[in-house]
PDB file of N, CA and C in Angstrom:
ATOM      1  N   UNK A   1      31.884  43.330 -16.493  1.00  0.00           N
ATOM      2  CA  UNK A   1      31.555  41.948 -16.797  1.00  0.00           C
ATOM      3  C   UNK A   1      30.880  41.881 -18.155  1.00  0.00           C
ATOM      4  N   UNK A   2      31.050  40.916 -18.822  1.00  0.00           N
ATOM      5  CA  UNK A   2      30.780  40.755 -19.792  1.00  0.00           C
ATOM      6  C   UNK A   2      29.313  40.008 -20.382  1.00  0.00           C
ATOM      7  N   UNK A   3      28.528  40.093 -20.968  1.00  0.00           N
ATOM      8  CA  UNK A   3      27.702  39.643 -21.595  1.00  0.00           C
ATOM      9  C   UNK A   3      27.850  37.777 -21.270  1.00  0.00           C
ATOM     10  N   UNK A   4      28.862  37.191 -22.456  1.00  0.00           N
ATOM     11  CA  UNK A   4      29.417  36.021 -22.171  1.00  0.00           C
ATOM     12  C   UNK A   4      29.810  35.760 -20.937  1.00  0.00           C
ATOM     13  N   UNK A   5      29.861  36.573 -19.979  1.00  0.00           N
ATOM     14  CA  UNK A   5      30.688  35.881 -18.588  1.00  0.00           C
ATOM     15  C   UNK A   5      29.380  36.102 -17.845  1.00  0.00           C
ATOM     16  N   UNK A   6      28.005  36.522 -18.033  1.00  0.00           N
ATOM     17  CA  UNK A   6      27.132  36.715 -16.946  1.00  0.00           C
ATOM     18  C   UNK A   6      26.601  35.270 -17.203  1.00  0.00           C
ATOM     19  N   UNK A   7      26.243  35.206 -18.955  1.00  0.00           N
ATOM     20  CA  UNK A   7      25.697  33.993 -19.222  1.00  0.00           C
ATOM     21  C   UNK A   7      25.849  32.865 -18.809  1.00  0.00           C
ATOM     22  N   UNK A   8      27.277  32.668 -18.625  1.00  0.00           N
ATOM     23  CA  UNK A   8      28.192  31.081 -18.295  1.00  0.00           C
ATOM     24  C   UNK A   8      27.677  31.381 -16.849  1.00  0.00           C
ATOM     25  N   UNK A   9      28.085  32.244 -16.202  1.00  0.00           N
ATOM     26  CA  UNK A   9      27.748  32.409 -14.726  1.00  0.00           C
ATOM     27  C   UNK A   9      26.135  31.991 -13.969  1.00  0.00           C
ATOM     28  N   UNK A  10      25.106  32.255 -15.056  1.00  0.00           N
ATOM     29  CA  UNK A  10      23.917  32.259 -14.700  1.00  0.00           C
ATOM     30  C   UNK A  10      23.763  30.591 -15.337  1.00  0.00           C
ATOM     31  N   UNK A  11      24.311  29.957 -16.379  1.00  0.00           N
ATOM     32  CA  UNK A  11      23.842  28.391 -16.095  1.00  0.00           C
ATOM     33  C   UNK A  11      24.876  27.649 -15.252  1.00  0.00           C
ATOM     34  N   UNK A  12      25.751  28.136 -14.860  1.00  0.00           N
ATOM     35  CA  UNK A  12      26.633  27.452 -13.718  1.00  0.00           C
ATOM     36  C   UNK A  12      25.979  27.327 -12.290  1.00  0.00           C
ATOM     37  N   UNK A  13      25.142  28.262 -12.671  1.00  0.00           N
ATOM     38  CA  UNK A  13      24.419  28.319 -11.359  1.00  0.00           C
ATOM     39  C   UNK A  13      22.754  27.498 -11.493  1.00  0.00           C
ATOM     40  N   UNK A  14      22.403  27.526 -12.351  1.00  0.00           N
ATOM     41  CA  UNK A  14      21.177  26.999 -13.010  1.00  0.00           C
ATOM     42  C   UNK A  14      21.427  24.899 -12.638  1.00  0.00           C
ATOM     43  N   UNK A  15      22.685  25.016 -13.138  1.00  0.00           N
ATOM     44  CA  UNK A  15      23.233  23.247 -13.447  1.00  0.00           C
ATOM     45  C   UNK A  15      23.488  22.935 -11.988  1.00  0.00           C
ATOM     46  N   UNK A  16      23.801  23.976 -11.026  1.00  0.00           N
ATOM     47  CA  UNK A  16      24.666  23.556  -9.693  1.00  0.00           C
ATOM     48  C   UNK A  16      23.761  23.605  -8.683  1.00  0.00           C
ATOM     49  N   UNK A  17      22.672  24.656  -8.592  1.00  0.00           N
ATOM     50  CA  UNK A  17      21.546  24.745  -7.751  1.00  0.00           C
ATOM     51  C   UNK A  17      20.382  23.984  -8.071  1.00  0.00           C
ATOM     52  N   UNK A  18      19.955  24.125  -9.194  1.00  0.00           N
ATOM     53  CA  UNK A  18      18.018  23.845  -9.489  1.00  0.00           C
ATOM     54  C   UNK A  18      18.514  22.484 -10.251  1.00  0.00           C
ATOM     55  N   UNK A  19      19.864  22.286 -10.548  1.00  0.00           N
ATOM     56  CA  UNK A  19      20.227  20.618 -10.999  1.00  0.00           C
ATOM     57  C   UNK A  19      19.690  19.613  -9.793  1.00  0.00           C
ATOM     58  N   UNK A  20      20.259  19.975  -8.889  1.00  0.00           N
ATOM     59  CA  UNK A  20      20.215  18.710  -7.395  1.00  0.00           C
ATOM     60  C   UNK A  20      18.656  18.689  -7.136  1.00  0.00           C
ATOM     61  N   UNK A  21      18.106  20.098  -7.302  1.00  0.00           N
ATOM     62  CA  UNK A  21      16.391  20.137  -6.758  1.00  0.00           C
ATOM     63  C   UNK A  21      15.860  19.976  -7.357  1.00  0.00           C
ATOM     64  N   UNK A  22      15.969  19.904  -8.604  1.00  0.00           N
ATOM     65  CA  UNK A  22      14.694  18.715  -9.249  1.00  0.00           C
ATOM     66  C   UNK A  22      14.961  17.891  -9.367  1.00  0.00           C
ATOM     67  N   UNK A  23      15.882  16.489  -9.182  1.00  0.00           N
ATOM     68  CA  UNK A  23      16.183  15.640  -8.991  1.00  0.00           C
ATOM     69  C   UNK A  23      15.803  15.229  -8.041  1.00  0.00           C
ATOM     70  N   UNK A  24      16.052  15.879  -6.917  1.00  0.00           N
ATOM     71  CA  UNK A  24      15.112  15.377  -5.364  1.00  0.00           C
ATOM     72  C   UNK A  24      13.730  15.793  -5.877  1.00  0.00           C
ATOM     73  N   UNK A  25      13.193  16.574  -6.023  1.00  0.00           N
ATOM     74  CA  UNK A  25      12.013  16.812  -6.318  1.00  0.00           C
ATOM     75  C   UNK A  25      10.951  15.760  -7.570  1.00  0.00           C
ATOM     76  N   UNK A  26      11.591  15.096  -8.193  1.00  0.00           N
ATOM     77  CA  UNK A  26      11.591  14.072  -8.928  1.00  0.00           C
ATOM     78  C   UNK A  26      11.240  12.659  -8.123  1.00  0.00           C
ATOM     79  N   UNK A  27      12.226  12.424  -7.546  1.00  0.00           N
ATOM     80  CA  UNK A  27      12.348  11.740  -6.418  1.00  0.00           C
ATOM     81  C   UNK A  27      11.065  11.034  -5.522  1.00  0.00           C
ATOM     82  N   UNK A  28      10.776  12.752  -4.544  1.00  0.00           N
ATOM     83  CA  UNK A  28       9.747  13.083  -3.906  1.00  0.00           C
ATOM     84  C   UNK A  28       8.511  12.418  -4.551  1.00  0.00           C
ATOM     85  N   UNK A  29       8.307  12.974  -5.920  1.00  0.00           N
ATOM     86  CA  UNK A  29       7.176  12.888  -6.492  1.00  0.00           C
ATOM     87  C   UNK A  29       6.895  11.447  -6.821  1.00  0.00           C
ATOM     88  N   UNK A  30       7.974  10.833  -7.644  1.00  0.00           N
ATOM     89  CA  UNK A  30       7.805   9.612  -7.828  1.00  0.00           C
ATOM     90  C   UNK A  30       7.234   8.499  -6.203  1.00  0.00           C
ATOM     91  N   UNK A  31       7.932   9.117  -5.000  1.00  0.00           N
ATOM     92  CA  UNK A  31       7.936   8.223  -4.266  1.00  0.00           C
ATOM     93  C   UNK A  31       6.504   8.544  -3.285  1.00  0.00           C
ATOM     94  N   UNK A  32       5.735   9.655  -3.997  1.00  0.00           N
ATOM     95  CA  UNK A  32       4.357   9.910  -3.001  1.00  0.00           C
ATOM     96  C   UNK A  32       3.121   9.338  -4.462  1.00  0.00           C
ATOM     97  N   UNK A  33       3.325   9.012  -5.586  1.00  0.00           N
ATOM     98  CA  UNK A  33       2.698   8.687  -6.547  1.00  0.00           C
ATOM     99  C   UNK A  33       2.778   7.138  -5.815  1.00  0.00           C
ATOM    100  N   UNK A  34       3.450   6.363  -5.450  1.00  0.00           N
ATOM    101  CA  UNK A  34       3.962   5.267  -5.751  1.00  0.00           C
ATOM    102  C   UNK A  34       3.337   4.986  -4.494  1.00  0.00           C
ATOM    103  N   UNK A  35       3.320   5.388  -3.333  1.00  0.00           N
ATOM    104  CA  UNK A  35       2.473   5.269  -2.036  1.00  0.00           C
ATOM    105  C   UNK A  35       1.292   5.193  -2.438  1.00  0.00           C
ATOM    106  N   UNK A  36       0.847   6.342  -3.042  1.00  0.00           N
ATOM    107  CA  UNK A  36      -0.674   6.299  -3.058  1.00  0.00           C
ATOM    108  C   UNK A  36      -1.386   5.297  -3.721  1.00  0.00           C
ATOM    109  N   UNK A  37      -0.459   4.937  -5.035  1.00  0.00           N
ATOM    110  CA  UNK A  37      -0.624   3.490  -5.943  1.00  0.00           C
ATOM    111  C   UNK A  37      -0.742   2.406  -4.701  1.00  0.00           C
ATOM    112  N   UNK A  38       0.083   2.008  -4.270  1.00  0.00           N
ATOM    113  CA  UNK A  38      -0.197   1.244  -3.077  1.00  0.00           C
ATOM    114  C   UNK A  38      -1.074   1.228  -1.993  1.00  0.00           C
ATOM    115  N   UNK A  39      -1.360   2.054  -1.757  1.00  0.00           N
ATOM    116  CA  UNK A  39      -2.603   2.039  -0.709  1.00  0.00           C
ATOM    117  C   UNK A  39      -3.885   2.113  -1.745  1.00  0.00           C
ATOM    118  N   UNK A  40      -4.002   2.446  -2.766  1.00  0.00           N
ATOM    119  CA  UNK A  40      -5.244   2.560  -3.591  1.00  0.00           C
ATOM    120  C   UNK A  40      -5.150   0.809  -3.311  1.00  0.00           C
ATOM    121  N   UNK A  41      -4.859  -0.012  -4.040  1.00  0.00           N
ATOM    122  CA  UNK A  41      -4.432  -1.626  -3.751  1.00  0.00           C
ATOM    123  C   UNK A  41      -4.778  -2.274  -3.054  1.00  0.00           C
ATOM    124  N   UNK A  42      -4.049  -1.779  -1.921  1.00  0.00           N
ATOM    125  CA  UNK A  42      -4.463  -2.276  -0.652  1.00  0.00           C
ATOM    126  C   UNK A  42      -5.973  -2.512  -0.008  1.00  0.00           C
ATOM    127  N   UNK A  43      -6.456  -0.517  -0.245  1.00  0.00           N
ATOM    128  CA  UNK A  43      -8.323  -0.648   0.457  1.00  0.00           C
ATOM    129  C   UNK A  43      -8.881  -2.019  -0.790  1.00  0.00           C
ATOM    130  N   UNK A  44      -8.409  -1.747  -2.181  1.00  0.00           N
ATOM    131  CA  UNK A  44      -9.215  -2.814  -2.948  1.00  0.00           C
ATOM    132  C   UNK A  44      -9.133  -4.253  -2.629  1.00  0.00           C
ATOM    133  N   UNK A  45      -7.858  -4.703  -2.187  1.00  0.00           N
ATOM    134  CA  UNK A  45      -7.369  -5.944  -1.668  1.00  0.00           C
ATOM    135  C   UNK A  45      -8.438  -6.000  -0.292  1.00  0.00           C
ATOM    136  N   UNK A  46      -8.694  -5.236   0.245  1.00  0.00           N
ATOM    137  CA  UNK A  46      -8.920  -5.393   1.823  1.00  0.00           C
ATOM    138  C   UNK A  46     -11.029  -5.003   1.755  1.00  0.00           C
ATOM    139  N   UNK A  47     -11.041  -4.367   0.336  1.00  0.00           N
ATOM    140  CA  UNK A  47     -12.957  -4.644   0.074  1.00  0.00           C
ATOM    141  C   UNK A  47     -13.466  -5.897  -0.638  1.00  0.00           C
ATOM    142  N   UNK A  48     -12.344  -6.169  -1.464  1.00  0.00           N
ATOM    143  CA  UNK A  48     -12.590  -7.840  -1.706  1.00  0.00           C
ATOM    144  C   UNK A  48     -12.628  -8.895  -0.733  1.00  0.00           C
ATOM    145  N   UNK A  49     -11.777  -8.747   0.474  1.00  0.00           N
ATOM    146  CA  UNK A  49     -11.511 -10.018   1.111  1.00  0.00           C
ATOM    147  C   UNK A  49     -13.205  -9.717   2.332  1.00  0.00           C
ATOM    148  N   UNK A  50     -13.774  -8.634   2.097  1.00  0.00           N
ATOM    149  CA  UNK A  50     -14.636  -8.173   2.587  1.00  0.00           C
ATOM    150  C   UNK A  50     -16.299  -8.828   1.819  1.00  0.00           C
ATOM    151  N   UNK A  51     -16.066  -9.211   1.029  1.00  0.00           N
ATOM    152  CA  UNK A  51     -16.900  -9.905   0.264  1.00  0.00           C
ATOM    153  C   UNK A  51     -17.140 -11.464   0.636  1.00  0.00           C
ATOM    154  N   UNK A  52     -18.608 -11.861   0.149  1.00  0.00           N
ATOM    155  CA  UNK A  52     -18.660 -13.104   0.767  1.00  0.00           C
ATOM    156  C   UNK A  52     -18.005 -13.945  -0.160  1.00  0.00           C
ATOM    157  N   UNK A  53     -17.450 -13.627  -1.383  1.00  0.00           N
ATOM    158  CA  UNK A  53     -17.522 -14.587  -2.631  1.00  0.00           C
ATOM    159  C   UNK A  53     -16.714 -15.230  -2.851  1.00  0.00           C
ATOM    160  N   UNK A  54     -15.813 -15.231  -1.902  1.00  0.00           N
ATOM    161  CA  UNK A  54     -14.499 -15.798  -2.066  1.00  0.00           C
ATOM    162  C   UNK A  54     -15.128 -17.520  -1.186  1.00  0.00           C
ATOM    163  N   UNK A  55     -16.101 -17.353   0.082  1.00  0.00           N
ATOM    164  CA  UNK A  55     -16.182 -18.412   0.884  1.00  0.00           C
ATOM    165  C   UNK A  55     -17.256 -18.854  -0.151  1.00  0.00           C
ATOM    166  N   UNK A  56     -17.686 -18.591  -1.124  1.00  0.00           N
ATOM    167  CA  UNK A  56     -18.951 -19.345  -1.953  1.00  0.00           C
ATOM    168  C   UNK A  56     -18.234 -21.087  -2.629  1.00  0.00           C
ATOM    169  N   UNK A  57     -19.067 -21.710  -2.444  1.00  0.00           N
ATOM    170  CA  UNK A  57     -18.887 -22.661  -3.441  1.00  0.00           C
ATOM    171  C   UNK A  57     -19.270 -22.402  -4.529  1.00  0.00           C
ATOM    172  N   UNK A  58     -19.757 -21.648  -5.022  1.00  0.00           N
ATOM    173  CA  UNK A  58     -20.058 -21.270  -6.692  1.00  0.00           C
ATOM    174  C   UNK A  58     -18.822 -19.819  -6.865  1.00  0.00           C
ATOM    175  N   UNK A  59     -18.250 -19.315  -6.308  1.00  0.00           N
ATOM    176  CA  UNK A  59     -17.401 -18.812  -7.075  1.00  0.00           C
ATOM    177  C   UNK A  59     -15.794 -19.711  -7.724  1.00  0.00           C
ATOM    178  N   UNK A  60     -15.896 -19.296  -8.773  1.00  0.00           N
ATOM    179  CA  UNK A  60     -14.886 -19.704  -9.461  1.00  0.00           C
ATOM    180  C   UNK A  60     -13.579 -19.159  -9.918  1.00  0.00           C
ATOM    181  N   UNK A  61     -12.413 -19.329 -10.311  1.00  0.00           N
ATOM    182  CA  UNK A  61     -11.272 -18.562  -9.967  1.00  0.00           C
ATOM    183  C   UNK A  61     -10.609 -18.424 -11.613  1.00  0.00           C
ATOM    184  N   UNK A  62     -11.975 -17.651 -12.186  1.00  0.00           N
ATOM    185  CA  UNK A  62     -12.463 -17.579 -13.942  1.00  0.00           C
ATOM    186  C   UNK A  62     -12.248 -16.282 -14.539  1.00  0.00           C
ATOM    187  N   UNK A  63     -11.461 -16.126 -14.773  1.00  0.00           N
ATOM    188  CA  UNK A  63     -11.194 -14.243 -15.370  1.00  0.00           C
ATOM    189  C   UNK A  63     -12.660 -14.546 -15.970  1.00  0.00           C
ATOM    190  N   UNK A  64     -13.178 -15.078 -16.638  1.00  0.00           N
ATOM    191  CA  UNK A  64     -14.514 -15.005 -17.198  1.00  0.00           C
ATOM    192  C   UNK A  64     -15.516 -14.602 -17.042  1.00  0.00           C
ATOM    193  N   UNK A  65     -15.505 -16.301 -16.081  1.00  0.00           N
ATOM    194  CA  UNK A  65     -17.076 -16.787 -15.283  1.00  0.00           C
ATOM    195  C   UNK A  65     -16.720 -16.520 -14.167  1.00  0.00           C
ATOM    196  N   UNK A  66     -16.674 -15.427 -13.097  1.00  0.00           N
ATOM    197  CA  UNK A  66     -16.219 -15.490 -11.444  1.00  0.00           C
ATOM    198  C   UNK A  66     -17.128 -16.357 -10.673  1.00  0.00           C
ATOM    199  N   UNK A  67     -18.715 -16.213 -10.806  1.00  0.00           N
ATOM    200  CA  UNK A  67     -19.436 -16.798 -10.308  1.00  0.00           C
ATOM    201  C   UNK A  67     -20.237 -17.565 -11.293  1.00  0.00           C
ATOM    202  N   UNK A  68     -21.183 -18.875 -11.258  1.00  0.00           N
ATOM    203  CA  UNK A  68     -21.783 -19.670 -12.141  1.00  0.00           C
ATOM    204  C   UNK A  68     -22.832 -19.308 -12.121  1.00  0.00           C
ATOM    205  N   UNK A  69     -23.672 -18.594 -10.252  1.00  0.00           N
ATOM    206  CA  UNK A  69     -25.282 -18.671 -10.044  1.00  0.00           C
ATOM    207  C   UNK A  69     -25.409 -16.968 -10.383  1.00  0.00           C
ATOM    208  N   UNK A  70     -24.509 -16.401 -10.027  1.00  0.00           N
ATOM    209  CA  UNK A  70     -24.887 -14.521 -10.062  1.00  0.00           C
ATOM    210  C   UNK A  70     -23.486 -13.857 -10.875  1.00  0.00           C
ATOM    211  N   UNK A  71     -23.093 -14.243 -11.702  1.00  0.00           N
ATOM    212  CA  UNK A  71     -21.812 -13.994 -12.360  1.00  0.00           C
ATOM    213  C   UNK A  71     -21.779 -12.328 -12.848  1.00  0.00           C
ATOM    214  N   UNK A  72     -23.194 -11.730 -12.289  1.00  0.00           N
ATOM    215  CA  UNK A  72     -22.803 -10.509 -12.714  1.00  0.00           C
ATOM    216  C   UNK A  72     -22.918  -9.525 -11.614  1.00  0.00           C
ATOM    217  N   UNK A  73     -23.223 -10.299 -10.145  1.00  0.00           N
ATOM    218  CA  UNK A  73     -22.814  -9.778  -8.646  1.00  0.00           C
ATOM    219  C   UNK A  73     -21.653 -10.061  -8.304  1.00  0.00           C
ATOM    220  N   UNK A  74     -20.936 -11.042  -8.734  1.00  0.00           N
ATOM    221  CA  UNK A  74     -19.519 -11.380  -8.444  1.00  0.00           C
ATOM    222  C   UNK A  74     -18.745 -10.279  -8.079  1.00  0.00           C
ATOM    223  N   UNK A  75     -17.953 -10.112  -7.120  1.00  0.00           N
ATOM    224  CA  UNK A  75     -17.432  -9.727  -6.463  1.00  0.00           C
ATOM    225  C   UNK A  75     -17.846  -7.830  -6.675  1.00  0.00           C
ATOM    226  N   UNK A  76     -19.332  -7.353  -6.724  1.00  0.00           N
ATOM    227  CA  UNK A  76     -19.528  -6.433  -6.429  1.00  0.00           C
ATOM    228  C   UNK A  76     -20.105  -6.179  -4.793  1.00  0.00           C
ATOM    229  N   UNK A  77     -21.023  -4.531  -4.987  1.00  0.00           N
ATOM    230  CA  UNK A  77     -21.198  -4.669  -3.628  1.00  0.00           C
ATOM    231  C   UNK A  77     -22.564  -5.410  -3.441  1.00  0.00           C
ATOM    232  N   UNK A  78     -23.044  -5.972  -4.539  1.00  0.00           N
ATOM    233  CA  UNK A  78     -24.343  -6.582  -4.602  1.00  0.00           C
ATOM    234  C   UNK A  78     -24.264  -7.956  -3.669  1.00  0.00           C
ATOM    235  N   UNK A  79     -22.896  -8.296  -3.809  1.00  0.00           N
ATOM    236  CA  UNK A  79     -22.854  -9.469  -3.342  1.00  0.00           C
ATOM    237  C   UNK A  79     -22.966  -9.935  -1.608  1.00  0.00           C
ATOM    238  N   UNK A  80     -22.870  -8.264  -1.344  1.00  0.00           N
ATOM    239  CA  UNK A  80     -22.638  -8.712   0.066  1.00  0.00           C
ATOM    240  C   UNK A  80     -24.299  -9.292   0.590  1.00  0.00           C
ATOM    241  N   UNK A  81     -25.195  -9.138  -0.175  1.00  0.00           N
ATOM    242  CA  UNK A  81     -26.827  -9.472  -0.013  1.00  0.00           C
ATOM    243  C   UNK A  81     -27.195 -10.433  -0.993  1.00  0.00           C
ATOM    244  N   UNK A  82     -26.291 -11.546  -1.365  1.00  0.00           N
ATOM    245  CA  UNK A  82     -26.494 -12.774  -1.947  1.00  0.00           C
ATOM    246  C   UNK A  82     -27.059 -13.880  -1.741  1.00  0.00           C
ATOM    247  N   UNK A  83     -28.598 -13.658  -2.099  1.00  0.00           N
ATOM    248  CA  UNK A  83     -29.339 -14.897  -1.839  1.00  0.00           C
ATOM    249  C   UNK A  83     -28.968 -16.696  -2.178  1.00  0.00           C
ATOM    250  N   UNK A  84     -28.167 -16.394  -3.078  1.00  0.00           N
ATOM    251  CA  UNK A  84     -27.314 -17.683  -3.449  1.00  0.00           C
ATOM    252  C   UNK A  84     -26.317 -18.061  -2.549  1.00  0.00           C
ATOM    253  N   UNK A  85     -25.641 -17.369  -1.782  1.00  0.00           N
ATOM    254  CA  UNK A  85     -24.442 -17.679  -0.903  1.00  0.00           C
ATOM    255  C   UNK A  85     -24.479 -19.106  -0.444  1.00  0.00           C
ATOM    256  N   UNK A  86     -23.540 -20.423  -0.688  1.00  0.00           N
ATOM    257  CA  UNK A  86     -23.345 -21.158   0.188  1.00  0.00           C
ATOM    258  C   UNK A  86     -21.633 -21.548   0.686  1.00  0.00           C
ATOM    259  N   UNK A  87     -22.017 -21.299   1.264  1.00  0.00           N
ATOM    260  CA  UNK A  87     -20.725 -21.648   2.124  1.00  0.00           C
ATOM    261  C   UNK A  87     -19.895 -22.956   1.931  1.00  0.00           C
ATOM    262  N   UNK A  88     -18.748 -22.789   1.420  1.00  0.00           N
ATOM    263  CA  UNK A  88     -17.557 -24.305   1.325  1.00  0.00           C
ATOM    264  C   UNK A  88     -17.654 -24.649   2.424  1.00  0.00           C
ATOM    265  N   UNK A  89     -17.022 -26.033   2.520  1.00  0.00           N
ATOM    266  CA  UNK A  89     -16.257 -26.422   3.719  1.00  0.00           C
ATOM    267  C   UNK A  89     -14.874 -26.573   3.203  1.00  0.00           C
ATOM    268  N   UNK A  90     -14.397 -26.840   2.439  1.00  0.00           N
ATOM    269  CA  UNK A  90     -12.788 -26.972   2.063  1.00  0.00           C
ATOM    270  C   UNK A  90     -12.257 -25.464   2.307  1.00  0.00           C
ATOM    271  N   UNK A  91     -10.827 -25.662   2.682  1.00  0.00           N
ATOM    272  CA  UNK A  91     -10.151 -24.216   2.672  1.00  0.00           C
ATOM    273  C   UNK A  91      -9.193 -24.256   1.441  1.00  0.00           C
ATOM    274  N   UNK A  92      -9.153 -25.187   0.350  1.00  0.00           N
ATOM    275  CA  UNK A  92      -9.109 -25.441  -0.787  1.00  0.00           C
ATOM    276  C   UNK A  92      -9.657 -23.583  -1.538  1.00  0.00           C
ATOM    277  N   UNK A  93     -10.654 -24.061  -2.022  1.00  0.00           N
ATOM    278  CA  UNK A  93     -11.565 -23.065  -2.788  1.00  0.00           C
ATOM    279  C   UNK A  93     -11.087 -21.711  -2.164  1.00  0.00           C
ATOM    280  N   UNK A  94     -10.682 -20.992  -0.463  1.00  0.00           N
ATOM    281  CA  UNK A  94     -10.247 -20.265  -0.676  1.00  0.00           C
ATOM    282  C   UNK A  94      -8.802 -19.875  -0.189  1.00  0.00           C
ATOM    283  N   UNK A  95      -7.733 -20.618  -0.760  1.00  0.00           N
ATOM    284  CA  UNK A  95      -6.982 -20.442  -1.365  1.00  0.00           C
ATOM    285  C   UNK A  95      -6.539 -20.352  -2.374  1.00  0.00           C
ATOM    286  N   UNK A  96      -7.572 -20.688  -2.822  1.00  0.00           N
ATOM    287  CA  UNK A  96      -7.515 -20.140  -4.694  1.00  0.00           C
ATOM    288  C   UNK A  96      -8.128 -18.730  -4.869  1.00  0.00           C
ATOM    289  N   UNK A  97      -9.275 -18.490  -4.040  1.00  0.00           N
ATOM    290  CA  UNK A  97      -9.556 -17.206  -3.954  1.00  0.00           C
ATOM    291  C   UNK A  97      -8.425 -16.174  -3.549  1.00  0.00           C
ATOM    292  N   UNK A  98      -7.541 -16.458  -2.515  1.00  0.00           N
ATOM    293  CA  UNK A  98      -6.290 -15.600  -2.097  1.00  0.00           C
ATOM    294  C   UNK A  98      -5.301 -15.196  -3.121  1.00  0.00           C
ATOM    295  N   UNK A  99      -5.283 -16.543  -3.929  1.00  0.00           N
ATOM    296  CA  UNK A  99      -4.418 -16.572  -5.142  1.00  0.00           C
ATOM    297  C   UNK A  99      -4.997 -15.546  -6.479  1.00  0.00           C
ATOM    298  N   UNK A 100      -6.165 -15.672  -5.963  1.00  0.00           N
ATOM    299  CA  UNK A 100      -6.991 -14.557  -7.497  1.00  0.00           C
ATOM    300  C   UNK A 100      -6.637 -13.309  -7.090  1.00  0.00           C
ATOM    301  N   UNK A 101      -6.618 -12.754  -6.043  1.00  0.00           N
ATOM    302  CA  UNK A 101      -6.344 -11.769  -5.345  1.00  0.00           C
ATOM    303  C   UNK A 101      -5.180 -11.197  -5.457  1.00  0.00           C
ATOM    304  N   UNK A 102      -4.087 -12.079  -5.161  1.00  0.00           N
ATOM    305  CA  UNK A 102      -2.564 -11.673  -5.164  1.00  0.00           C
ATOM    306  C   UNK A 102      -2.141 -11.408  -6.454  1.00  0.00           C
ATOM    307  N   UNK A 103      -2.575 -12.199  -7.569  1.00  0.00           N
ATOM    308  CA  UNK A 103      -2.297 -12.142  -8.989  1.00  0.00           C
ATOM    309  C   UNK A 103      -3.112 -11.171  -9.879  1.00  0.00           C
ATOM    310  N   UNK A 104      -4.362 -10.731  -9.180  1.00  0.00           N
ATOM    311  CA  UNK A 104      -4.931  -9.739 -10.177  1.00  0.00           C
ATOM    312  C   UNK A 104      -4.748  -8.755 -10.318  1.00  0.00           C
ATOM    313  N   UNK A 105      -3.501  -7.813  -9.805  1.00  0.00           N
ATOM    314  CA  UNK A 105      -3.099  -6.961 -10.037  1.00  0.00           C
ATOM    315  C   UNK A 105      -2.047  -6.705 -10.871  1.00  0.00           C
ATOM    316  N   UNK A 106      -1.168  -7.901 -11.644  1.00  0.00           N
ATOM    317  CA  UNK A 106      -0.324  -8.353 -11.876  1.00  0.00           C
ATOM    318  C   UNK A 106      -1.192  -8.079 -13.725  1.00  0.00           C
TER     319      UNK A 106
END
């Protein structure tokens, strides 16, 4: 056998075997990155709605100003011990909060 004929032989085999498996392996990876992106999301989606600040009448739906009275507890964990807290009565205010939510990841 020849020099030239082992060579061709060894990427025929290179292109035909370890071609398909890193492609799946590609795959794989992309599709356990892409889970974990999503569930990272999710606990954040699900510690916000855990917050009182969404039911506040002083929060606001302000890339800015989030809140008017504690705008720099806004939606931390400070907030869950918010001496300012008052409570809406409209379900107005939080559906706009739901809406800040769905879009801020965007």
């Amino acid at each position: 056998m020849s020099a030239e004929n082992i060579a061709s032989t060894a990427l025929l085999f290179l292109g035909v075997v370890l071609g398909p498996l890193i492609f799946f392996a590609s795959i794989v990876a992309y599709g356990v990155k892409r889970i974990a992106v999503l569930f990272c999301e999710y606990r954040e989606r699900r510690y916000l709605r855990s917050l009182p600040c969404g039911r506040c009448q002083y929060f606001a739906n302000d890339e800015f100003l989030k809140c008017a009275v504690n705008p720099l507890q806004a939606l931390t964990d400070e907030a869950h011990h918010c001496r300012d807290f008052a409570a809406m009565a409209s379900s107005e205010i939080t559906n706009e909060y739901d809406y800040y939510l769905k879009n801020k990841s965007h």
